[in-house]
PDB file of N, CA and C in Angstrom:
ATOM      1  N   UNK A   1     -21.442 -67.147 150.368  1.00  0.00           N
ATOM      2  CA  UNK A   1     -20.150 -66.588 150.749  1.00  0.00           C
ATOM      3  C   UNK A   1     -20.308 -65.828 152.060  1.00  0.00           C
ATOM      4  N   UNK A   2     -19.395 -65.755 153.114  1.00  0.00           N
ATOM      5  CA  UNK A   2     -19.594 -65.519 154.065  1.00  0.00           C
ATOM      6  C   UNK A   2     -17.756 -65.093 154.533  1.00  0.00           C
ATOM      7  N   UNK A   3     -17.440 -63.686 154.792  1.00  0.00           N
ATOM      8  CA  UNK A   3     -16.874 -63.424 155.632  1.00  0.00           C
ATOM      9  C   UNK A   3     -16.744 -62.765 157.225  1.00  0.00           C
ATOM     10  N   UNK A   4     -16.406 -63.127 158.488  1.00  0.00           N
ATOM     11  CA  UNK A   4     -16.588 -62.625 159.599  1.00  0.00           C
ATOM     12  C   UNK A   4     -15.825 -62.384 159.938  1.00  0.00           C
ATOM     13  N   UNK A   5     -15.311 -60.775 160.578  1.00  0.00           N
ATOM     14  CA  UNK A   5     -13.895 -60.446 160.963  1.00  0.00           C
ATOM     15  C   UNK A   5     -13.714 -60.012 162.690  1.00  0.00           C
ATOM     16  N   UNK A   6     -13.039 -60.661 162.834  1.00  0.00           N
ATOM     17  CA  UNK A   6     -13.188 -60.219 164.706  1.00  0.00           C
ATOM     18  C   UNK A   6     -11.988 -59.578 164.810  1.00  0.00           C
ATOM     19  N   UNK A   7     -11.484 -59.409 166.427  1.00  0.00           N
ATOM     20  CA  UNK A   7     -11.191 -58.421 167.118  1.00  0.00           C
ATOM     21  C   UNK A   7     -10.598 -57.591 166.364  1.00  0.00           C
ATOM     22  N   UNK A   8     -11.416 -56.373 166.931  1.00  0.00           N
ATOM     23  CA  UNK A   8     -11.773 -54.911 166.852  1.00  0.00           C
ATOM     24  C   UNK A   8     -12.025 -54.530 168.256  1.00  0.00           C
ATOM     25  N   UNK A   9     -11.825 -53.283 168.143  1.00  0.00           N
ATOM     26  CA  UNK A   9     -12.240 -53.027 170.065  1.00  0.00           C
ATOM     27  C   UNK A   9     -10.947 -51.644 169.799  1.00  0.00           C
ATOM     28  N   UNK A  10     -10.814 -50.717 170.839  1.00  0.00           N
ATOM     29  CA  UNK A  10     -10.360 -50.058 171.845  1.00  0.00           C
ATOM     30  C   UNK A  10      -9.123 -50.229 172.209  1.00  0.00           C
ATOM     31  N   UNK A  11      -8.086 -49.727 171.902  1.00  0.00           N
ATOM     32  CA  UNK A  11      -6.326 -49.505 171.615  1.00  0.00           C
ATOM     33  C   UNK A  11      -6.168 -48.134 172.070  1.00  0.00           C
ATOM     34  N   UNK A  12      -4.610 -48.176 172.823  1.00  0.00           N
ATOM     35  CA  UNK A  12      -4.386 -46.729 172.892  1.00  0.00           C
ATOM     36  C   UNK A  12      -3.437 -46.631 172.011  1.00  0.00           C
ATOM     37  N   UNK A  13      -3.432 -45.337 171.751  1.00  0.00           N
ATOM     38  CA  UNK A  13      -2.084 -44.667 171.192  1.00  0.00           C
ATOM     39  C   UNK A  13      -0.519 -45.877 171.273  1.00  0.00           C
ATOM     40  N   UNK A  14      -0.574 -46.118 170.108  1.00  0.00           N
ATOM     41  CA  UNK A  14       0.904 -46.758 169.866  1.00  0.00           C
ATOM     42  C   UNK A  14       0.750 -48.624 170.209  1.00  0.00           C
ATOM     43  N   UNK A  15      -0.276 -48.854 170.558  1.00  0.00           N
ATOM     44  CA  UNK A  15      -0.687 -49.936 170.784  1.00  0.00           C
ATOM     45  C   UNK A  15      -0.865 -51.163 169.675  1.00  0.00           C
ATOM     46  N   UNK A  16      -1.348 -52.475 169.654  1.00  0.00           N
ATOM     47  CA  UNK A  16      -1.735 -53.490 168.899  1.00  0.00           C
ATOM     48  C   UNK A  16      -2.903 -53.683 168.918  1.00  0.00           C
ATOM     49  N   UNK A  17      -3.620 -54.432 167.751  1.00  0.00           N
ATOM     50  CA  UNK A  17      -4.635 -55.503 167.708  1.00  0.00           C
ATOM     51  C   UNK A  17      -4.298 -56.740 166.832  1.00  0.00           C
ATOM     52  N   UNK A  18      -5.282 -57.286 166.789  1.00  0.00           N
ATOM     53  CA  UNK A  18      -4.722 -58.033 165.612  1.00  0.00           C
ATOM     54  C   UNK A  18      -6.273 -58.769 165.002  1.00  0.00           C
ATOM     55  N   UNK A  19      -6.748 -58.437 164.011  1.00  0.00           N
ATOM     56  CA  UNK A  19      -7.916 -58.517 163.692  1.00  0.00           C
ATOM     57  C   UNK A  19      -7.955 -60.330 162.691  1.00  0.00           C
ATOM     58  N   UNK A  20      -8.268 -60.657 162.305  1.00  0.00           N
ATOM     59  CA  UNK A  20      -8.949 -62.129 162.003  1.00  0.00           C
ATOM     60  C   UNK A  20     -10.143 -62.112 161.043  1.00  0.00           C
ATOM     61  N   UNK A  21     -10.204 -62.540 160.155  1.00  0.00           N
ATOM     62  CA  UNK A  21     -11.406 -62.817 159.376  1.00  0.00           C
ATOM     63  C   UNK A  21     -11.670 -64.373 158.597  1.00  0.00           C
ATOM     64  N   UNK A  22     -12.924 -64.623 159.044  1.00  0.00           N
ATOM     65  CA  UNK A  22     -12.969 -66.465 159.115  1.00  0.00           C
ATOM     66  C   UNK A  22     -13.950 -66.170 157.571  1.00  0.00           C
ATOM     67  N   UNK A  23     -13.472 -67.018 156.636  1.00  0.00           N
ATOM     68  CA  UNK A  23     -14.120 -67.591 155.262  1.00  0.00           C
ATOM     69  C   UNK A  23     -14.745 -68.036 155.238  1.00  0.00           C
ATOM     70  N   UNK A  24     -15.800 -68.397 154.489  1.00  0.00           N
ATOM     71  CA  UNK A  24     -16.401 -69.389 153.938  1.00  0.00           C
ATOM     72  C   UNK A  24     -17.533 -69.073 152.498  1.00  0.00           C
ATOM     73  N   UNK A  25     -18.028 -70.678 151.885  1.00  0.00           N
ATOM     74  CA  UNK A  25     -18.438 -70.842 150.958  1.00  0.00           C
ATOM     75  C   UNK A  25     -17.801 -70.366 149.312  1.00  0.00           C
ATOM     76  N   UNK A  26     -16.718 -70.263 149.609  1.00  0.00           N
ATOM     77  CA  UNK A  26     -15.746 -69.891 148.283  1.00  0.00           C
ATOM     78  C   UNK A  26     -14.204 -70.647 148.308  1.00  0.00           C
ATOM     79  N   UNK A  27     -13.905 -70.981 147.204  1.00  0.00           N
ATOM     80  CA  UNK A  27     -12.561 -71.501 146.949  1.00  0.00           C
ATOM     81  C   UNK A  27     -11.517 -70.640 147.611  1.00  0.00           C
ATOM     82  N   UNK A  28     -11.238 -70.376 149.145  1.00  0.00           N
ATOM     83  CA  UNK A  28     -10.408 -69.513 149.921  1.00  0.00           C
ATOM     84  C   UNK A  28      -9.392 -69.241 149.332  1.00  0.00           C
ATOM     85  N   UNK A  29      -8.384 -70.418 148.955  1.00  0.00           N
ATOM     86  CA  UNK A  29      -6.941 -70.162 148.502  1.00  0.00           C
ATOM     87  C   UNK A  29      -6.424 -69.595 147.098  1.00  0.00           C
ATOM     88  N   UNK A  30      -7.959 -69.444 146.683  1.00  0.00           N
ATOM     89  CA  UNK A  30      -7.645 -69.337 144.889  1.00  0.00           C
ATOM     90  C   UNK A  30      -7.857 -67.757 145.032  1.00  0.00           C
ATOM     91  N   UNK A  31      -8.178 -67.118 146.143  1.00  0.00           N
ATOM     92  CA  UNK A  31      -8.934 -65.527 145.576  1.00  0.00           C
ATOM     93  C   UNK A  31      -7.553 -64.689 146.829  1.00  0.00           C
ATOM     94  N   UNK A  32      -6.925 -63.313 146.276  1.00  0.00           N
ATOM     95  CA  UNK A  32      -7.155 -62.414 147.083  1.00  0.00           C
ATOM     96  C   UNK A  32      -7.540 -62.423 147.881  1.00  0.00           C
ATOM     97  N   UNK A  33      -6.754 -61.765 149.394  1.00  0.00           N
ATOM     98  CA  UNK A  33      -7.688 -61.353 150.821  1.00  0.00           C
ATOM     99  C   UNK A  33      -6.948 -60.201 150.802  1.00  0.00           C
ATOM    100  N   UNK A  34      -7.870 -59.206 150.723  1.00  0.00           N
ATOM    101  CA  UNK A  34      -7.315 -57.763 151.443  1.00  0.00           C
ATOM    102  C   UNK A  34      -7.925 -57.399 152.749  1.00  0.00           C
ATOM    103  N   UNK A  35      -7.483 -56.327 153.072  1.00  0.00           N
ATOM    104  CA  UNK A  35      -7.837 -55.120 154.373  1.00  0.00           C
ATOM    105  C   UNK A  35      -8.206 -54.306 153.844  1.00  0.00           C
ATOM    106  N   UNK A  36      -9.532 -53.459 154.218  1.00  0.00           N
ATOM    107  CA  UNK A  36      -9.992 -52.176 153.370  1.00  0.00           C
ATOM    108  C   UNK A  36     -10.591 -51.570 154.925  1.00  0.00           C
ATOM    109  N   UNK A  37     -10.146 -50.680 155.065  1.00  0.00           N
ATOM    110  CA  UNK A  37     -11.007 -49.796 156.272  1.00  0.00           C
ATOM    111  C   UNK A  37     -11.552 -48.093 155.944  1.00  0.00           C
ATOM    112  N   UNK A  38     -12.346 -48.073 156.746  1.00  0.00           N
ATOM    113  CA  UNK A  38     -12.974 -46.809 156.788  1.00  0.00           C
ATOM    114  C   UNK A  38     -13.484 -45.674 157.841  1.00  0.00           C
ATOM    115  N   UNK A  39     -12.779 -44.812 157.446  1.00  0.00           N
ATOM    116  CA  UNK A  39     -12.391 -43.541 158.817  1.00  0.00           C
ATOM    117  C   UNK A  39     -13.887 -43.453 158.841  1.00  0.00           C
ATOM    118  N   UNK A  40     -14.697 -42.510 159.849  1.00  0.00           N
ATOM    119  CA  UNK A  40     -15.527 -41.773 160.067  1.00  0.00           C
ATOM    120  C   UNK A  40     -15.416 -40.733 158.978  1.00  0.00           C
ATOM    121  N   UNK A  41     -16.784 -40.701 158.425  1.00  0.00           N
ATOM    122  CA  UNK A  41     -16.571 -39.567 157.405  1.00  0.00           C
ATOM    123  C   UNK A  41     -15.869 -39.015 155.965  1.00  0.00           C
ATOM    124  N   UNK A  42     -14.859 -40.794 155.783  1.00  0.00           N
ATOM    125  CA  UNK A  42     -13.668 -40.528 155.330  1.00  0.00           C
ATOM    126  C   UNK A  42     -14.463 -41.995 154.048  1.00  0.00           C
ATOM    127  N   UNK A  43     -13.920 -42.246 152.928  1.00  0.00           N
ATOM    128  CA  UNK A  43     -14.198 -43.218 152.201  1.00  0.00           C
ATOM    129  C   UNK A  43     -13.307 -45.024 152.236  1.00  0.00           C
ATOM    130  N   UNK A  44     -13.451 -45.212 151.452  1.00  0.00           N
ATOM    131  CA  UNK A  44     -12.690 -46.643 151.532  1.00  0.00           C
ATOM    132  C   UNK A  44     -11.500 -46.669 151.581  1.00  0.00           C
ATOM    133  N   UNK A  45     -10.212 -46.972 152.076  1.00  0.00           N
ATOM    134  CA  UNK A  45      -8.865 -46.940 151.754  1.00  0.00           C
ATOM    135  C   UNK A  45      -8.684 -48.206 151.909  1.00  0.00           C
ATOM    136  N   UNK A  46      -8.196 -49.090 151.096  1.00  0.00           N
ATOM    137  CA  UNK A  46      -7.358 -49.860 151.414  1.00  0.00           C
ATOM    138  C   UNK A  46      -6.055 -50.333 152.041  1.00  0.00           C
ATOM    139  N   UNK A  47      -5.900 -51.376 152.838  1.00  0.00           N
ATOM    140  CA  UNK A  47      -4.679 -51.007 153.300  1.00  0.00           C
ATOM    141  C   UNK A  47      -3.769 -52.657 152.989  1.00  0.00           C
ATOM    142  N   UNK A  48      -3.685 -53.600 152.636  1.00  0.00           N
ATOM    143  CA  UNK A  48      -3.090 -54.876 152.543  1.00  0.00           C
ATOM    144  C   UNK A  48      -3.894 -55.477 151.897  1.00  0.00           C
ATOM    145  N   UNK A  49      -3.056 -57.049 151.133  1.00  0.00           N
ATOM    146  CA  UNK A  49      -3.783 -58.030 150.428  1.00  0.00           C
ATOM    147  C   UNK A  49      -3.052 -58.949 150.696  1.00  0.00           C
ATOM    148  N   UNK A  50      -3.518 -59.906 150.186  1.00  0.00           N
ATOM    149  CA  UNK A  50      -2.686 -61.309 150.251  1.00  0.00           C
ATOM    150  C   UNK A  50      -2.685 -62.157 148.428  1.00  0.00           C
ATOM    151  N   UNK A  51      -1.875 -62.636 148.386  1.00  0.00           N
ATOM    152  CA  UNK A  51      -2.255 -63.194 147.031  1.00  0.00           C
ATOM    153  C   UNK A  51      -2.974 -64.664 147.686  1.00  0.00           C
ATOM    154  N   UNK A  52      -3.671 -65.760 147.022  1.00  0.00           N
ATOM    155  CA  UNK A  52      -4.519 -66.704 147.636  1.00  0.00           C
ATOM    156  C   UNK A  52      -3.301 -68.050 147.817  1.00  0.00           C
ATOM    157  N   UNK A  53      -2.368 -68.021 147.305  1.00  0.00           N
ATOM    158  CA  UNK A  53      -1.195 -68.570 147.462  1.00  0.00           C
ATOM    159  C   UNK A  53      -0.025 -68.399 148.547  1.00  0.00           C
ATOM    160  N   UNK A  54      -0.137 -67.144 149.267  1.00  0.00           N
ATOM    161  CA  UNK A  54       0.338 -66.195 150.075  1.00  0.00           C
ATOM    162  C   UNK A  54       1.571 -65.519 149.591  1.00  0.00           C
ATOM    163  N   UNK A  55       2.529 -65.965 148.305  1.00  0.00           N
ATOM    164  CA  UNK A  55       3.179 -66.085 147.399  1.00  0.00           C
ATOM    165  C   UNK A  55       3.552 -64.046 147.557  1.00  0.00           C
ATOM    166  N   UNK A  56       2.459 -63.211 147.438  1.00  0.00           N
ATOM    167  CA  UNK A  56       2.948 -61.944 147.515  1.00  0.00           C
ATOM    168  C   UNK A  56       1.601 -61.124 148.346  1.00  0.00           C
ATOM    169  N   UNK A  57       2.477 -60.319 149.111  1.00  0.00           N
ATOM    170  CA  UNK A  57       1.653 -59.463 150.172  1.00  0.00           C
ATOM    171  C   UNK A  57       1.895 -58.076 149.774  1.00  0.00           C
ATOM    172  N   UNK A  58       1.104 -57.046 149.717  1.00  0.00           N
ATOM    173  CA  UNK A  58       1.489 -55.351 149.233  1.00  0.00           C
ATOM    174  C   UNK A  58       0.529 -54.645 150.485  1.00  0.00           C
ATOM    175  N   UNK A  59       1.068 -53.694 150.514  1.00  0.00           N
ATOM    176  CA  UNK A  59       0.723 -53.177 152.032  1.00  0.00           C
ATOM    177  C   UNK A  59       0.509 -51.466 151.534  1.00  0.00           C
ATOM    178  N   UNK A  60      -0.425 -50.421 151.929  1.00  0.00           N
ATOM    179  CA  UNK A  60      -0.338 -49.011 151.465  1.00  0.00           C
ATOM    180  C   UNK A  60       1.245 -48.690 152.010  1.00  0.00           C
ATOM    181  N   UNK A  61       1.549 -47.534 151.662  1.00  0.00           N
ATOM    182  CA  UNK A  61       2.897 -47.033 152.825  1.00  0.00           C
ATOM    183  C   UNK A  61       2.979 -47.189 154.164  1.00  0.00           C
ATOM    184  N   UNK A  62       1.698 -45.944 154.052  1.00  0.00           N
ATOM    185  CA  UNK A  62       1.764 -45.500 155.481  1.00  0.00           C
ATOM    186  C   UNK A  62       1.523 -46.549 156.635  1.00  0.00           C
ATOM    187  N   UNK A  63       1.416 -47.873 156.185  1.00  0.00           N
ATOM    188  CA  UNK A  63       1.443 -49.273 157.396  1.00  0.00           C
ATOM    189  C   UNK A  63       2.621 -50.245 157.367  1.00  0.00           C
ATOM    190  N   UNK A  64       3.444 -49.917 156.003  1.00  0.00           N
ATOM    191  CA  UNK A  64       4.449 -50.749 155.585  1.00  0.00           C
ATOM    192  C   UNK A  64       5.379 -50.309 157.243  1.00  0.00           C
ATOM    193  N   UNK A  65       5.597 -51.930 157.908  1.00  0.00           N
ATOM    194  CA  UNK A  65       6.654 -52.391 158.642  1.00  0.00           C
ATOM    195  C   UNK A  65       5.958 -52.304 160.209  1.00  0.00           C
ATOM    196  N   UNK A  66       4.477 -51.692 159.865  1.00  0.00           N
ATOM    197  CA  UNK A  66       3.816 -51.819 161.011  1.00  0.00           C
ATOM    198  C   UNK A  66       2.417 -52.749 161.274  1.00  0.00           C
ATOM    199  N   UNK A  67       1.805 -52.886 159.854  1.00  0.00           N
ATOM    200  CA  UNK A  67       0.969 -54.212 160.170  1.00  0.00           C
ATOM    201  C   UNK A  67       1.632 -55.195 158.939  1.00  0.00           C
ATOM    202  N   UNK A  68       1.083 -56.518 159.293  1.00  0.00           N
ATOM    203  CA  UNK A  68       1.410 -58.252 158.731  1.00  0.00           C
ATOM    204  C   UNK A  68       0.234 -58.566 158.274  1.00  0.00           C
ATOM    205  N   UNK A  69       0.153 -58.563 157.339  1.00  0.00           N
ATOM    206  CA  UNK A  69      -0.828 -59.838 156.840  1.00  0.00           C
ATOM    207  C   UNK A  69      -0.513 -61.408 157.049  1.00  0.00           C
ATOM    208  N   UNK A  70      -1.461 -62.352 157.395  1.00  0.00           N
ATOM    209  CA  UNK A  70      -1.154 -63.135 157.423  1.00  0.00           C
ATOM    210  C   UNK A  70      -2.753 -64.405 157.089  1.00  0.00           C
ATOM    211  N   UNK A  71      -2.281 -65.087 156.395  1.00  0.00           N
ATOM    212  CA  UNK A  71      -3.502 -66.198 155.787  1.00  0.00           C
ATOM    213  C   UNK A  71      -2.893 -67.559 156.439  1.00  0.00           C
ATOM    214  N   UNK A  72      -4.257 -68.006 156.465  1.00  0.00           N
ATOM    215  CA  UNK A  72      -3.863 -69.733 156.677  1.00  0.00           C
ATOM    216  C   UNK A  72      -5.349 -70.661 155.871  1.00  0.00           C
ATOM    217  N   UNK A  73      -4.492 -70.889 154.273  1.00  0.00           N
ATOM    218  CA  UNK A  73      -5.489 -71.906 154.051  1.00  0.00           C
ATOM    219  C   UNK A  73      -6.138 -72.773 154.101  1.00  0.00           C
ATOM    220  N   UNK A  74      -5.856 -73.439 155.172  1.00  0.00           N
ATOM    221  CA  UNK A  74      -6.036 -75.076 155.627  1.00  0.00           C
ATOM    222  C   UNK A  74      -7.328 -74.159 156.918  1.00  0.00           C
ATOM    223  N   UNK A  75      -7.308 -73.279 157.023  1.00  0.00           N
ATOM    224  CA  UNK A  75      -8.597 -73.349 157.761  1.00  0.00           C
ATOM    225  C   UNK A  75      -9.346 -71.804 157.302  1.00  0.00           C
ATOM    226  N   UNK A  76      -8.534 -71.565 156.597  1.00  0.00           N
ATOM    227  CA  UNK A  76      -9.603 -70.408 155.777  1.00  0.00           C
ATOM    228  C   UNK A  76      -9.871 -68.739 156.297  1.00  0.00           C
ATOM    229  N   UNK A  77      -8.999 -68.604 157.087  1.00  0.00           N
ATOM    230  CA  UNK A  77      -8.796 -67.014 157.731  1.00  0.00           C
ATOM    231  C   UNK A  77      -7.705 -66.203 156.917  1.00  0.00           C
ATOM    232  N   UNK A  78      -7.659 -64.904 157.609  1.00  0.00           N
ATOM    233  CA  UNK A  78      -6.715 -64.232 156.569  1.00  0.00           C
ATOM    234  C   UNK A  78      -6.787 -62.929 158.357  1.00  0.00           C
ATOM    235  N   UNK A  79      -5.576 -63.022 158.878  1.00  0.00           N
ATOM    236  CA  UNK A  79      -5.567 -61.506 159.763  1.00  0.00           C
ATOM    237  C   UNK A  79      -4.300 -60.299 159.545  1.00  0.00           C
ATOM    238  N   UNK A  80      -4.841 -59.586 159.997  1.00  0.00           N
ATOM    239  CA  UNK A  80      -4.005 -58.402 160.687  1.00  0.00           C
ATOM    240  C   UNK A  80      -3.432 -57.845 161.561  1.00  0.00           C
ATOM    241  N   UNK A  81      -1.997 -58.238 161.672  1.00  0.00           N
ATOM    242  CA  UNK A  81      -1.445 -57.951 162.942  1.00  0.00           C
ATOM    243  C   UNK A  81      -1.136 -56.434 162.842  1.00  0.00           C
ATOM    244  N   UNK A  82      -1.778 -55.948 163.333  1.00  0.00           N
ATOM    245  CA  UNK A  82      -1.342 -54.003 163.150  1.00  0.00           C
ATOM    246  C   UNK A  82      -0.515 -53.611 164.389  1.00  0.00           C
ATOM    247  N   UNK A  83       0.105 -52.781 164.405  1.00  0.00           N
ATOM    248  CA  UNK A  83       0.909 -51.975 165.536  1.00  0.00           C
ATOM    249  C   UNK A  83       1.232 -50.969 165.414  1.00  0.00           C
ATOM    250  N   UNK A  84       1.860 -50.139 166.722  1.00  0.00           N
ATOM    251  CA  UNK A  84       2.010 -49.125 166.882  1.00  0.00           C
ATOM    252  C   UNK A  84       0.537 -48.052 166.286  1.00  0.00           C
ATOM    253  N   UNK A  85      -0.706 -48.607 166.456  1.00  0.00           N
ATOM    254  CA  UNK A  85      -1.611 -47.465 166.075  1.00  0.00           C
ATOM    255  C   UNK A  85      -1.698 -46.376 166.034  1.00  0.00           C
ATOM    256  N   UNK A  86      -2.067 -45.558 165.218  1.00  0.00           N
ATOM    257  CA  UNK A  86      -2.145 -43.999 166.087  1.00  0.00           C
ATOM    258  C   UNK A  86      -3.619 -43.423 166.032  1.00  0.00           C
ATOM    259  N   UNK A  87      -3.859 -42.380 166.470  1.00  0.00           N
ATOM    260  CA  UNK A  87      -6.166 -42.428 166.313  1.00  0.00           C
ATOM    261  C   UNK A  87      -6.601 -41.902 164.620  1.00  0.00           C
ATOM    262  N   UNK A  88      -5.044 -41.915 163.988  1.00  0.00           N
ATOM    263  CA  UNK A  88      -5.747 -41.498 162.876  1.00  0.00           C
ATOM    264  C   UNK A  88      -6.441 -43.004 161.984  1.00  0.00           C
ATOM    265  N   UNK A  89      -6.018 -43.798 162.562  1.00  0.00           N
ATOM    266  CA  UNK A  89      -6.045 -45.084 161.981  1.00  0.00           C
ATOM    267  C   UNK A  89      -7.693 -45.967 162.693  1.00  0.00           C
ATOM    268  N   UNK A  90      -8.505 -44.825 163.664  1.00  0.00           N
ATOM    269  CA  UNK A  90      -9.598 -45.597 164.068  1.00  0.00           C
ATOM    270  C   UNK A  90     -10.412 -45.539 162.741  1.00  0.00           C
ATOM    271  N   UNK A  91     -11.109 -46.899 162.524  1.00  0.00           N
ATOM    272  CA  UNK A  91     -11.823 -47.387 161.574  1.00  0.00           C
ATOM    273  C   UNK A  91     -12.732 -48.306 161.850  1.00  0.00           C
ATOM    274  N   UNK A  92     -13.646 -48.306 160.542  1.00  0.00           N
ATOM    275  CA  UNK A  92     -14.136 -49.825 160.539  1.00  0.00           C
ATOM    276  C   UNK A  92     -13.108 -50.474 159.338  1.00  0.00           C
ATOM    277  N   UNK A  93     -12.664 -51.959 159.537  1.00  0.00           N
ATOM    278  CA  UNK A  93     -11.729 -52.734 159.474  1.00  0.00           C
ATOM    279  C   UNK A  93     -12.439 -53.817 158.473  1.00  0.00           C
ATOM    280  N   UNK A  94     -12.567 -53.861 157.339  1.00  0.00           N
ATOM    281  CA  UNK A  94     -13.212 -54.744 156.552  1.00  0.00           C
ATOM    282  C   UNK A  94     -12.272 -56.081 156.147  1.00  0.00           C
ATOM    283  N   UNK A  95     -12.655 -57.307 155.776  1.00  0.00           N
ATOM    284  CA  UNK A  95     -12.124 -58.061 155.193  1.00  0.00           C
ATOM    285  C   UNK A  95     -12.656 -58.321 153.294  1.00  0.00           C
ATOM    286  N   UNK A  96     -12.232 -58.293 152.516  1.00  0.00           N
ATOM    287  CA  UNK A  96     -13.055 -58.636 151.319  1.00  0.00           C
ATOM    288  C   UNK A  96     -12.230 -59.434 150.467  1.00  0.00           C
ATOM    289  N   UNK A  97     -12.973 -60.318 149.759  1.00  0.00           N
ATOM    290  CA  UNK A  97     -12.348 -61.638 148.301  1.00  0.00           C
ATOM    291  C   UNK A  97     -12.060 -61.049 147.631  1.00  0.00           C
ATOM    292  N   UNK A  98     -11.200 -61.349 146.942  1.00  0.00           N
ATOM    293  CA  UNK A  98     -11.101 -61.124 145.171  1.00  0.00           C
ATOM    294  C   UNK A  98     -10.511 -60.036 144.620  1.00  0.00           C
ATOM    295  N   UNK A  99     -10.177 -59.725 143.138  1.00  0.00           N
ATOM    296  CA  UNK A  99     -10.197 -58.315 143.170  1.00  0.00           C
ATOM    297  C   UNK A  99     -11.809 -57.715 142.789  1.00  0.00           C
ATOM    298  N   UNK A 100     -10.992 -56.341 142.956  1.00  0.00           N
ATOM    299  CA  UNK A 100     -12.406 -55.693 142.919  1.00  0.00           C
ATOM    300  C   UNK A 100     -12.695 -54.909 144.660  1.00  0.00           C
ATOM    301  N   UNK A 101     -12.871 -55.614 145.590  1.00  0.00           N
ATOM    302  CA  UNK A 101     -13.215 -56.885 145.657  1.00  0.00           C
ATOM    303  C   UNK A 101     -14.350 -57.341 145.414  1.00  0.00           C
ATOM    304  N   UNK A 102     -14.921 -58.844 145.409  1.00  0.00           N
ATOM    305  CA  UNK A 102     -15.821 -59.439 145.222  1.00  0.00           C
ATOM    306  C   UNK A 102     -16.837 -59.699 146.288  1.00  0.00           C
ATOM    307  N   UNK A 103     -16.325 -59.827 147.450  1.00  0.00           N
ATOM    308  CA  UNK A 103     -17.278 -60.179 148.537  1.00  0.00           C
ATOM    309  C   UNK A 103     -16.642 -59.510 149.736  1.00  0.00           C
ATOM    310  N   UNK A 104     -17.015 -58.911 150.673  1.00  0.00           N
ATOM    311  CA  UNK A 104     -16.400 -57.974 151.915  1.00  0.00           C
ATOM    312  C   UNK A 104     -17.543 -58.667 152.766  1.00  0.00           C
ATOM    313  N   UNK A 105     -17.036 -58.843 154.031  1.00  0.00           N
ATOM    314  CA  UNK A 105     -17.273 -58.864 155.588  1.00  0.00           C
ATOM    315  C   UNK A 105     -17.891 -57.756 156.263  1.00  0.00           C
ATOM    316  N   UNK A 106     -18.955 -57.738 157.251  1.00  0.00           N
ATOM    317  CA  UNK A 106     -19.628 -56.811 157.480  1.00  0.00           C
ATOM    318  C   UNK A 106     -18.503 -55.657 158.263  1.00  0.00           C
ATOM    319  N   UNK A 107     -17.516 -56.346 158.860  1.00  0.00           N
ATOM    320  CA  UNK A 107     -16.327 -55.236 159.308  1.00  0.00           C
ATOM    321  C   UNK A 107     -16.483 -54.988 160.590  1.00  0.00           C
ATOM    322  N   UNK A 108     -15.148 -55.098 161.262  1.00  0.00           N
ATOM    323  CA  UNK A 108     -15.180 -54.593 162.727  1.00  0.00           C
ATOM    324  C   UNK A 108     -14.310 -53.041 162.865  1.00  0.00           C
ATOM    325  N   UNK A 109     -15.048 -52.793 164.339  1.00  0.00           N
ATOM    326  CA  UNK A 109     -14.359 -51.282 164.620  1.00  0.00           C
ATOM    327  C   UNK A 109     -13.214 -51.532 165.410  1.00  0.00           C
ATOM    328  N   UNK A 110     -12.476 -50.576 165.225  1.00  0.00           N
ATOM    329  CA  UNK A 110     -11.028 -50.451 166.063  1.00  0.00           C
ATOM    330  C   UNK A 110     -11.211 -48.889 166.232  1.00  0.00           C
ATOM    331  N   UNK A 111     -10.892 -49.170 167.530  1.00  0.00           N
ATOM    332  CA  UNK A 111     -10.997 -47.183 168.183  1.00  0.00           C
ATOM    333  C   UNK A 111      -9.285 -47.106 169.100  1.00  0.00           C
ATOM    334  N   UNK A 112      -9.174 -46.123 168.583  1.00  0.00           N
ATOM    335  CA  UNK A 112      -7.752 -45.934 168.805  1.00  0.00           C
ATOM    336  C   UNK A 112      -7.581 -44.595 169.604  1.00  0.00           C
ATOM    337  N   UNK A 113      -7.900 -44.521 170.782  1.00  0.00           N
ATOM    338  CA  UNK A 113      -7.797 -43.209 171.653  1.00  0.00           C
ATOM    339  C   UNK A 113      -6.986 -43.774 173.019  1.00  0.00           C
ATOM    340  N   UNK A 114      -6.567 -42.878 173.500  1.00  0.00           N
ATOM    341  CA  UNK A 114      -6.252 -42.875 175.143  1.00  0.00           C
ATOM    342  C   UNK A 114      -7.626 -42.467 175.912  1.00  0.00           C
TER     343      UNK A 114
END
């Protein structure tokens, strides 16, 4: 099993990214894809999922209407269109299967300063 999540990088204040995480070695469409990130200092929060159907998406609050989840099974990614950032939101940016989850991505950083 293998997840890899790219762009991450350096945003200012109020800005976008949109992060990406490429699958493999697991039945992609049958499992959960969430977002789980982690402040400096701070523990795991989750922030989005996907059902493996794409059928239902749940988002924490505090991102509801500002990031998208979005999957595509036919080639096995799952990203994050985030916006309007603010620096409370710099993290590392995980991707992980399943519930639980089952398998997480080594995770990219997003730094969110001017």
């Amino acid at each position: 099993v293998q997840l890899v999540e790219s762009g991450g990088g350096l945003v200012q204040p109020g800005g976008s990214l949109r992060l990406s995480c490429a699958a493999s070695g697991f039945t992609f469409s049958s499992y959960y894809m969430s977002w789980v990130r982690q402040a400096p200092g701070k523990g795991l929060e989750w922030v989005s999922d996907m059902a493996g159907d794409g059928g239902s998406t749940n988002y924490v609050d505090f991102v509801k209407g500002r990031f998208t989840i979005f999957r595509d099974n036919t080639k096995n990614t799952v990203s994050l269109q985030m916006n309007s950032l603010t620096p409370e939101e710099a993290a590392v940016y995980y991707c992980a299967a399943g519930r639980g989850p089952l398998y997480w991505g080594q995770g990219t950083q997003v730094t969110v300063s001017s």
